[in-house]
Protein backbone atom coordinates (compact mmCIF):
# COMPACT_ATOMS: atom_id res chain seq x y z
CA UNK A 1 -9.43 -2.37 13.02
CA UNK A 2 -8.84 -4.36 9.76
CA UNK A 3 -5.20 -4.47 9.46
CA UNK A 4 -5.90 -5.00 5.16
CA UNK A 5 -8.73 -3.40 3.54
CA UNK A 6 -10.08 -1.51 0.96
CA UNK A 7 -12.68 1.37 1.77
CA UNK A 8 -14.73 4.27 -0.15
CA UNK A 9 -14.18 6.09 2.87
CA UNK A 10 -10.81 8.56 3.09
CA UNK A 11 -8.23 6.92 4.83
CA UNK A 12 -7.42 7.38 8.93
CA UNK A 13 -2.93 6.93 9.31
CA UNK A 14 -3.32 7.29 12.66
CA UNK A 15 -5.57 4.62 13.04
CA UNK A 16 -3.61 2.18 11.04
CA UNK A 17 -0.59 2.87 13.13
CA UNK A 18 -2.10 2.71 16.55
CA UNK A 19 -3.65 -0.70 15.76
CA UNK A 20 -0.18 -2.27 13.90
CA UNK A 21 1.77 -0.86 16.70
CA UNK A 22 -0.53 -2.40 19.41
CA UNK A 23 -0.21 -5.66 17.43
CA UNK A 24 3.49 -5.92 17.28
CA UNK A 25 4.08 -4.94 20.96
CA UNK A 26 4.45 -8.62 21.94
CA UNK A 27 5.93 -9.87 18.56
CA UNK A 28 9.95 -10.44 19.01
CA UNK A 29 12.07 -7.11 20.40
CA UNK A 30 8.50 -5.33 20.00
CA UNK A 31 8.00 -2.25 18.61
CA UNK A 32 10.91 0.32 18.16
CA UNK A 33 9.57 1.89 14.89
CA UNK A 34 6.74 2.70 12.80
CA UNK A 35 7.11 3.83 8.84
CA UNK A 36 4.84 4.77 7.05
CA UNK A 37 3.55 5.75 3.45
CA UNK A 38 0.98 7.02 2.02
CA UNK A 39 -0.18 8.01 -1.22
CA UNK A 40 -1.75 11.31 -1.97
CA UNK A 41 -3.40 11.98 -5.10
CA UNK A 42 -1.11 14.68 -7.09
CA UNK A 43 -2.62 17.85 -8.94
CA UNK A 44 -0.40 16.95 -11.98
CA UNK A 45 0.33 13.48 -14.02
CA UNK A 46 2.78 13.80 -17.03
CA UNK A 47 2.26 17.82 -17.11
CA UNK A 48 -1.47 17.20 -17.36
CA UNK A 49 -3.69 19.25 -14.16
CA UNK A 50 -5.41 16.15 -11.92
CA UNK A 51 -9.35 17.02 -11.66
CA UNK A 52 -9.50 13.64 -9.78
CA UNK A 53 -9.33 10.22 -9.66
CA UNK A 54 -11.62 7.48 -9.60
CA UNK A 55 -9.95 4.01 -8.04
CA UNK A 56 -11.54 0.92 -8.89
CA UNK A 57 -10.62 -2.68 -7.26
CA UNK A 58 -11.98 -5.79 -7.35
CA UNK A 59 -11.97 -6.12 -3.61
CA UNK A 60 -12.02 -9.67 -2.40
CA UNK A 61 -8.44 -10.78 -5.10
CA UNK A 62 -7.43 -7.23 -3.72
CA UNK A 63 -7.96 -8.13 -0.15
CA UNK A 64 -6.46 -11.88 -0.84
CA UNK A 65 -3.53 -10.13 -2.69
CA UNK A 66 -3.21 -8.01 0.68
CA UNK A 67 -3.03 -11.02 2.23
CA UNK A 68 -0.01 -12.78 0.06
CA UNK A 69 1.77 -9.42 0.58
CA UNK A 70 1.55 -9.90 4.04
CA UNK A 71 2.46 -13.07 4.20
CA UNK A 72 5.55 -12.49 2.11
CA UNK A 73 6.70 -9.69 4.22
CA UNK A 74 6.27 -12.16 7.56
CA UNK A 75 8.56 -14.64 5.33
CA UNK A 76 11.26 -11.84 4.52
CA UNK A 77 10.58 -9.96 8.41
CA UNK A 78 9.38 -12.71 10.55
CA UNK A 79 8.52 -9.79 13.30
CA UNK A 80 7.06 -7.00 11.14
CA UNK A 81 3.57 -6.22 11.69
CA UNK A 82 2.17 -4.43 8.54
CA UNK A 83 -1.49 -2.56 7.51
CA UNK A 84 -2.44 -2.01 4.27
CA UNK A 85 -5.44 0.23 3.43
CA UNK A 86 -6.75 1.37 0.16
CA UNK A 87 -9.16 3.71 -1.38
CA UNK A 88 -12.19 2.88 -3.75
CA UNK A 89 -14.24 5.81 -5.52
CA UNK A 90 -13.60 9.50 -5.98
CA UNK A 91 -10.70 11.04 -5.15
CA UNK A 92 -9.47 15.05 -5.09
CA UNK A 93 -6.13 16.00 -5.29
CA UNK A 94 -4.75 16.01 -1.56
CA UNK A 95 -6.92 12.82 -0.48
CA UNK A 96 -4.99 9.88 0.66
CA UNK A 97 -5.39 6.51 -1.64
CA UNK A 98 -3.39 4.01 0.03
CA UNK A 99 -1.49 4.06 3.45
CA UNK A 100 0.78 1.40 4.36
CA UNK A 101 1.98 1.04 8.62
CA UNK A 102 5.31 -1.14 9.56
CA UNK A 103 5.95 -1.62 13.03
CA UNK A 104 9.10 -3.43 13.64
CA UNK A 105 11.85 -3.67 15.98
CA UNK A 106 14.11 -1.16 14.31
CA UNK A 107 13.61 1.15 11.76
CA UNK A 108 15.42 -0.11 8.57
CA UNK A 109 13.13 -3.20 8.87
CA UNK A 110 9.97 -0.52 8.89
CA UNK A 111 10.63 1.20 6.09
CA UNK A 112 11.81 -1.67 4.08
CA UNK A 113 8.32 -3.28 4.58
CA UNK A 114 6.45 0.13 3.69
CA UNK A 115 8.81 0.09 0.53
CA UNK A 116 7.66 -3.63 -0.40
CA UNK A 117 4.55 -3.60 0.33
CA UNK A 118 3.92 -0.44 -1.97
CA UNK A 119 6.06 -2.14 -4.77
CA UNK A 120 4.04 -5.16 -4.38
CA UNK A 121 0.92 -3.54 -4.46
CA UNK A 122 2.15 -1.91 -7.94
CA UNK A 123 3.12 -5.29 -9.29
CA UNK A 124 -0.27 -7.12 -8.60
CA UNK A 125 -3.01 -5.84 -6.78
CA UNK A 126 -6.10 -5.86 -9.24
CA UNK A 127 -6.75 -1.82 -8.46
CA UNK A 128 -7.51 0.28 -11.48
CA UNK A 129 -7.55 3.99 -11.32
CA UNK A 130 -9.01 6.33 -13.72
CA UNK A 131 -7.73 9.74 -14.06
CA UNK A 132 -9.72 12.82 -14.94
CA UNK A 133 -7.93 15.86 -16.26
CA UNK A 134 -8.82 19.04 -16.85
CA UNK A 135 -8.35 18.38 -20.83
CA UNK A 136 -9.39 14.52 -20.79
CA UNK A 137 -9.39 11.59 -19.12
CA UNK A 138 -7.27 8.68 -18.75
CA UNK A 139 -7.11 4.71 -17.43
CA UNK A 140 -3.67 3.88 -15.52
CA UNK A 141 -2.45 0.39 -16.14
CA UNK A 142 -2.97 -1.48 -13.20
CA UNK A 143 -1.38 -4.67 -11.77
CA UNK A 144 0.32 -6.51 -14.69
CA UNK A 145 2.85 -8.89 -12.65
CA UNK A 146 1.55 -12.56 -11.61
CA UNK A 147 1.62 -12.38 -7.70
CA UNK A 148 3.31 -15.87 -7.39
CA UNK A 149 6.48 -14.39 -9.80
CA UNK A 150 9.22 -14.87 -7.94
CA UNK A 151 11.31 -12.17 -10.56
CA UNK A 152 8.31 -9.65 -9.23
CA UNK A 153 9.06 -10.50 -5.85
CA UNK A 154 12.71 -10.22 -5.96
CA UNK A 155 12.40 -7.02 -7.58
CA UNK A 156 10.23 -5.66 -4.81
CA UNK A 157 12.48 -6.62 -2.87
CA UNK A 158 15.79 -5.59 -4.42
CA UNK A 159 14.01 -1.97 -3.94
CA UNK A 160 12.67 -2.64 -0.68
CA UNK A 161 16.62 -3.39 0.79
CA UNK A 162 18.56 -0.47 -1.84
């Protein structure tokens, strides 16, 4: 399995983890912990009811984006193993649009990289989504940070470690 992609197809966790957790057996210590996120489409946005969402990427910056992520997470956690995956297309409330798998030695490392990697993908992953409510319709500002910001990348950090 891809450990970074973006799919139309809803999102399998325990696939993710199972493959980051095979990869990080022989990394270091190994594996002691796996955190993970994931994002679930919610029925309401700024007291407006969520008919659904419609995500939007341009995949291969997205996917090279993924990439930097990772890489800055192997510079910060030199053992982490992470997994990225993202959803393209419609969405209901309840479906899953990104998951995120750390595997790490111990578990403060784990969820620091989930936390990262999620603020990272916030900051600059070219991912649009488009929100339909029952009373309108919306676009959500996507990525607005340059990925090679180091202020971005602290910050990510800073919230990553708080």
């Amino acid at each position: 399995m891809a450990s970074l992609a973006i799919v139309p197809a809803p999102l399998s966790l325990e696939a993710l983890v199972a493959s980051v957790e095979a990869r990080s057996r022989s990394i270091g210590e190994g594996c002691g912990a796996v955190a993970t996120f994931v994002g679930i489409v919610r029925a309401t946005h700024q007291g407006r009811r969520v008919r659904q969402l419609n995500y939007e990427a341009f995949e291969a910056l997205a996917l090279n984006v993924f990439a930097q992520i990772e890489d800055e997470i192997r510079a910060a956690w030199p053992t982490a193993v992470v997994g990225i995956h993202h959803r393209i297309g419609r969405l209901n409330v309840g479906d899953a649009s990104v998951i995120i798998a750390a595997a790490t030695a111990h578990r403060a490392e784990a969820f620091q990289v989930c936390r990262y990697a999620i603020e990272r993908i916030k900051q600059v992953a070219p991912i649009w989504k488009h929100e339909i409510f029952d009373d309108g319709e919306a676009w959500v500002e996507g990525a607005v940070a340059d990925p090679e910001d180091d202020a971005a990348k602290q910050e990510a950090h800073r919230r990553a470690c708080a």
